[in-house]
Protein backbone atom coordinates (compact mmCIF):
# COMPACT_ATOMS: atom_id res chain seq x y z
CA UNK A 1 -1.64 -96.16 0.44
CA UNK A 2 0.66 -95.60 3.12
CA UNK A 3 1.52 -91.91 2.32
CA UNK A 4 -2.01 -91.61 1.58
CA UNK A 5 -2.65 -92.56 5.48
CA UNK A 6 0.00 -90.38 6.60
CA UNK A 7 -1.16 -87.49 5.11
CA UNK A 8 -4.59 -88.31 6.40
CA UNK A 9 -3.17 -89.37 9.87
CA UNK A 10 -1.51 -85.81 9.85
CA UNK A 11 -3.99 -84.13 8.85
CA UNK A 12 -6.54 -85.41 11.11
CA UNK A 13 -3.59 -85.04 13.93
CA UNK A 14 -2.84 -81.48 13.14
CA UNK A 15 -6.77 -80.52 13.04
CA UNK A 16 -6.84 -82.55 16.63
CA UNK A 17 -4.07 -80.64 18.26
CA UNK A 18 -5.28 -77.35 17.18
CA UNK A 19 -8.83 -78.17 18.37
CA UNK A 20 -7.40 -78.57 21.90
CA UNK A 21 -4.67 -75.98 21.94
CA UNK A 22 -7.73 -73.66 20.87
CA UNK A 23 -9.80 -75.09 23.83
CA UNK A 24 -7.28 -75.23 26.40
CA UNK A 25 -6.45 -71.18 25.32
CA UNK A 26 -9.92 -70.53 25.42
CA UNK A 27 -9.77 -72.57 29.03
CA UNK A 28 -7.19 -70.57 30.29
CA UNK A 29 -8.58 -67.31 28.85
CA UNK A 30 -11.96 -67.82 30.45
CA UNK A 31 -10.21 -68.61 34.00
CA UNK A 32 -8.21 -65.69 33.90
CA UNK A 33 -11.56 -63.53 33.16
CA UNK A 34 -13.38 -65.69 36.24
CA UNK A 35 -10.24 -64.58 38.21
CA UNK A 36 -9.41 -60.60 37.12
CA UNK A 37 -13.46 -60.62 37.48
CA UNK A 38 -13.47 -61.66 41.04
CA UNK A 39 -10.74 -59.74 41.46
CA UNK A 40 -12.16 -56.02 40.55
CA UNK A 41 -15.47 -57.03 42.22
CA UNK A 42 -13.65 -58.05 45.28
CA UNK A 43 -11.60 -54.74 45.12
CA UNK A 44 -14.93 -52.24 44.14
CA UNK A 45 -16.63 -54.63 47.11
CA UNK A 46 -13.90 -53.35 49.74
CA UNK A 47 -13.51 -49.92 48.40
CA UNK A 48 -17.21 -49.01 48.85
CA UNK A 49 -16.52 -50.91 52.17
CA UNK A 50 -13.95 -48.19 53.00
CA UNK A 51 -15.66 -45.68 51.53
CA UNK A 52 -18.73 -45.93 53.17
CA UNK A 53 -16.73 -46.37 56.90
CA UNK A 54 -15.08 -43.24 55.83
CA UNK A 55 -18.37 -41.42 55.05
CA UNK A 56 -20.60 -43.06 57.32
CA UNK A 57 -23.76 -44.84 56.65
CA UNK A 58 -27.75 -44.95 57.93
CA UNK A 59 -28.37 -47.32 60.96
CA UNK A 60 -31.59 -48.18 62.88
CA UNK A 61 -32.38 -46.66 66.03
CA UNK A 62 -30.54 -48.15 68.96
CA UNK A 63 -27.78 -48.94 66.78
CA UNK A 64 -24.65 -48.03 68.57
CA UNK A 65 -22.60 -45.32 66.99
CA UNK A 66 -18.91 -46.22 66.33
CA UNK A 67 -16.17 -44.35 68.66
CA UNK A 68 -15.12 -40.76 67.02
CA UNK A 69 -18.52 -40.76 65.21
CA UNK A 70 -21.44 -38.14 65.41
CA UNK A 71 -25.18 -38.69 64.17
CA UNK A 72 -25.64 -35.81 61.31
CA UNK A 73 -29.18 -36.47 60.24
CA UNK A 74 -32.68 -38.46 61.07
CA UNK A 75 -35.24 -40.12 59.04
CA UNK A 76 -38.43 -40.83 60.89
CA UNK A 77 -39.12 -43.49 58.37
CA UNK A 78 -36.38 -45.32 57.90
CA UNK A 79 -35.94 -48.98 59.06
CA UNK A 80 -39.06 -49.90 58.79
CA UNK A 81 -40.95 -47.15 60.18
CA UNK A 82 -38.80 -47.67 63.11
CA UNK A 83 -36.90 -44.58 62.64
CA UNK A 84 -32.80 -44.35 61.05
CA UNK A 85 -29.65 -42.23 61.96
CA UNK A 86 -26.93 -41.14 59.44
CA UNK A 87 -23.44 -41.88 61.38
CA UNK A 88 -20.24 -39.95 60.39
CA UNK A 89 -16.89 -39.02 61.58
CA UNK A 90 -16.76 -36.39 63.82
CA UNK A 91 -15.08 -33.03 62.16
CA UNK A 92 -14.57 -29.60 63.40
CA UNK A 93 -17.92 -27.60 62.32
CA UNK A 94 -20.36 -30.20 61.93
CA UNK A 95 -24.29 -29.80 62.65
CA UNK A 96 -24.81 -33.08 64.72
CA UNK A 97 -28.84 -34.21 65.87
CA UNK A 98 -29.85 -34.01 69.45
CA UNK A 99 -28.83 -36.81 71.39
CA UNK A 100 -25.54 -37.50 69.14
CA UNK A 101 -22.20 -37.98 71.53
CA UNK A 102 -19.77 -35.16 71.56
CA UNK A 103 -16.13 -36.73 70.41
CA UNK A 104 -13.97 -35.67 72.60
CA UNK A 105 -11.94 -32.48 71.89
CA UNK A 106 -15.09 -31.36 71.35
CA UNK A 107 -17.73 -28.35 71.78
CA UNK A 108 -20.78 -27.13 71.29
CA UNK A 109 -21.12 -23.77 69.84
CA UNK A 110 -24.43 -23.17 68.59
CA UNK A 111 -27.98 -24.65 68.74
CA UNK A 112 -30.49 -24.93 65.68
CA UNK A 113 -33.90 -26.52 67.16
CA UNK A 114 -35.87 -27.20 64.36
CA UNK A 115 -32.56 -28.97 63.02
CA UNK A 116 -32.31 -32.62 61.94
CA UNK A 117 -35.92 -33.02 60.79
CA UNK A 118 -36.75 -30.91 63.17
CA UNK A 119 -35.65 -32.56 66.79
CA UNK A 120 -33.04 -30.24 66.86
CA UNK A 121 -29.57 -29.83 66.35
CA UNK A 122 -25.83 -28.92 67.67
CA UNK A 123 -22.72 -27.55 65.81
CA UNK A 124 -19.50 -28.88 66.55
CA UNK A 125 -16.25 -27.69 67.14
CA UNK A 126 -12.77 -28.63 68.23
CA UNK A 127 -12.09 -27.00 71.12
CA UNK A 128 -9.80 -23.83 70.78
CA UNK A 129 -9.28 -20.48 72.78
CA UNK A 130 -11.83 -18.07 72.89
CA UNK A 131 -14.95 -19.93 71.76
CA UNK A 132 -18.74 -19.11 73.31
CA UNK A 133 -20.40 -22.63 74.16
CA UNK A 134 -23.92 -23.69 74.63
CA UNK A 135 -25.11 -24.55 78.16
CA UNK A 136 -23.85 -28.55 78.72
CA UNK A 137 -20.96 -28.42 76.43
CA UNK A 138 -18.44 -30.46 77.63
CA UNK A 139 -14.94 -28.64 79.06
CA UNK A 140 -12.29 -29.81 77.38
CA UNK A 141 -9.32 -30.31 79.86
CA UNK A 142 -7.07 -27.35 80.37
CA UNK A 143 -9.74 -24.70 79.58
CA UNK A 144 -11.96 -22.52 81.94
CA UNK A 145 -15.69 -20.25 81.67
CA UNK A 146 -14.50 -16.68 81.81
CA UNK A 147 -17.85 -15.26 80.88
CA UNK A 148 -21.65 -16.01 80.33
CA UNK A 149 -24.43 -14.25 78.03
CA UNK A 150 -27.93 -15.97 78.89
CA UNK A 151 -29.63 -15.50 75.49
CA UNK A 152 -26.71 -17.21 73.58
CA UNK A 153 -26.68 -20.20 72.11
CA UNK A 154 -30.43 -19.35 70.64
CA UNK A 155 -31.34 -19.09 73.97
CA UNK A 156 -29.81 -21.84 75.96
CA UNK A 157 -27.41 -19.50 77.15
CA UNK A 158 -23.73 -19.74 76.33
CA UNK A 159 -20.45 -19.75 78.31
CA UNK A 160 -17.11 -18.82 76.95
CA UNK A 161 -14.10 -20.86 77.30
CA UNK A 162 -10.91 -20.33 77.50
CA UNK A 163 -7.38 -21.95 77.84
CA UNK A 164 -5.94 -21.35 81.89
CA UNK A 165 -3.52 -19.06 82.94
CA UNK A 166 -2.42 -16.88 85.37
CA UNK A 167 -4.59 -14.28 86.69
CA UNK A 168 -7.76 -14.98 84.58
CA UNK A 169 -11.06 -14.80 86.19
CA UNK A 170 -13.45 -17.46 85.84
CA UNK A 171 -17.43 -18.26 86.01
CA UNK A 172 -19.09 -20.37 88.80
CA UNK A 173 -19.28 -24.27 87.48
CA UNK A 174 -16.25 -23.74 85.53
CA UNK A 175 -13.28 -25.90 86.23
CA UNK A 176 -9.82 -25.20 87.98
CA UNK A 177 -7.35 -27.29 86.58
CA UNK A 178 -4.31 -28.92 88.64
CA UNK A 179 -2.01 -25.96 89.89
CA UNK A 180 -4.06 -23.21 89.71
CA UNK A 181 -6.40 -21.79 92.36
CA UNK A 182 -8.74 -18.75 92.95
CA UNK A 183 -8.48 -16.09 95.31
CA UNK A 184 -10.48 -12.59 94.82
CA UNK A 185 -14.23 -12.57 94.04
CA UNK A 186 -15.98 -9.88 92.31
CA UNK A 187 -19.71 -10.15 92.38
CA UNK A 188 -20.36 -8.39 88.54
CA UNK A 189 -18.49 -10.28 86.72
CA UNK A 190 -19.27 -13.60 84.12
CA UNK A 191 -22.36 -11.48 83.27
CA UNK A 192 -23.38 -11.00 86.62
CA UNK A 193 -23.02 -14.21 87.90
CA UNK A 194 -19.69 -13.35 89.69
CA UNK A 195 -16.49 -14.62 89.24
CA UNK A 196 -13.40 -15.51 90.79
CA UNK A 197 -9.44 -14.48 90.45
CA UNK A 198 -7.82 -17.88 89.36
CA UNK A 199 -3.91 -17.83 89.84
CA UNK A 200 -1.25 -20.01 89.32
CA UNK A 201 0.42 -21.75 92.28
């Protein structure tokens, strides 16, 4: 009788234990899933985070545009009806919408005005010697207008910059950095605007 109760005792023991070493792995194996799940969600979460402040992203008009960023393209009937703006780091050669800042180190070269669903656009540039402009590009420090064509710049005129140096003439408006200065005039030249001898000091 007694072995007969041991054996069942055991036997029911044994099937016990198993039960709950089976549930406990099955416990442990779920958690870990839960977990490693979170995990690679968490992970895809922040990489299409990054990827999308790497690539930029649509905002709403009067959204302001992150520093070193350009607006590349316009939908009329985004947000709403209220009108969106695609956002994007700034690079050099990059069609940017009317109205998008200039990063600085950066010109503008040329002018398409049925660009960016058609309010216009303005390509990009870094800044480098020997580059024509459009009319209101900024100057980047350390460069001067040596020359101007009125029809460039589909017709916005154009000015073309260049880096200082000694004895290089340059345009009315343009700048004349620290230690330099301009002496002789000549009435033909930037395109018949005149222009002046800059020298150094």
């Amino acid at each position: 009788m007694n072995s007969q109760l041991r054996q069942l005792w055991s036997r029911t023991t044994i099937g016990t234990v198993r039960s709950r070493i089976a549930a406990m792995l099955g416990a442990v194996a779920l958690s870990t899933f839960v977990i490693l799940a979170g995990t690679t969600a968490g992970t895809a979460s922040a990489a299409t985070t990054e990827s999308q402040t790497v690539t930029g992203g649509w905002s709403c008009s009067g959204a302001p545009v992150p520093a070193g960023y350009v607006i590349t393209m316009y939908d009329r009937y985004g947000c709403n009806g209220a009108g969106a703006w695609y956002q994007q780091p700034a690079v050099d050669g990059i069609w940017t919408c009317a109205g998008s800042p200039i990063v600085s180190g950066y010109v503008i070269t040329m002018h398409n005005r049925y660009g960016c669903s058609g309010i216009g656009s303005w390509y990009h540039r870094l800044a480098r010697d020997g580059l024509w402009t459009c009319a209101g590009s900024p100057i980047v420090s350390g460069y001067v207008l040596t020359n101007h064509d009125r029809y460039g710049c589909s017709g916005a005129g154009a000015w073309y910059q260049q880096l200082v140096r000694n004895g290089i003439w340059t345009c009315p408006y343009s700048p004349i950095p620290a230690g330099y200065r301009s002496t002789t005039y000549s009435a033909y030249g930037c395109g018949g605007l005149g222009a002046w001898y800059t020298v150094r000091i």
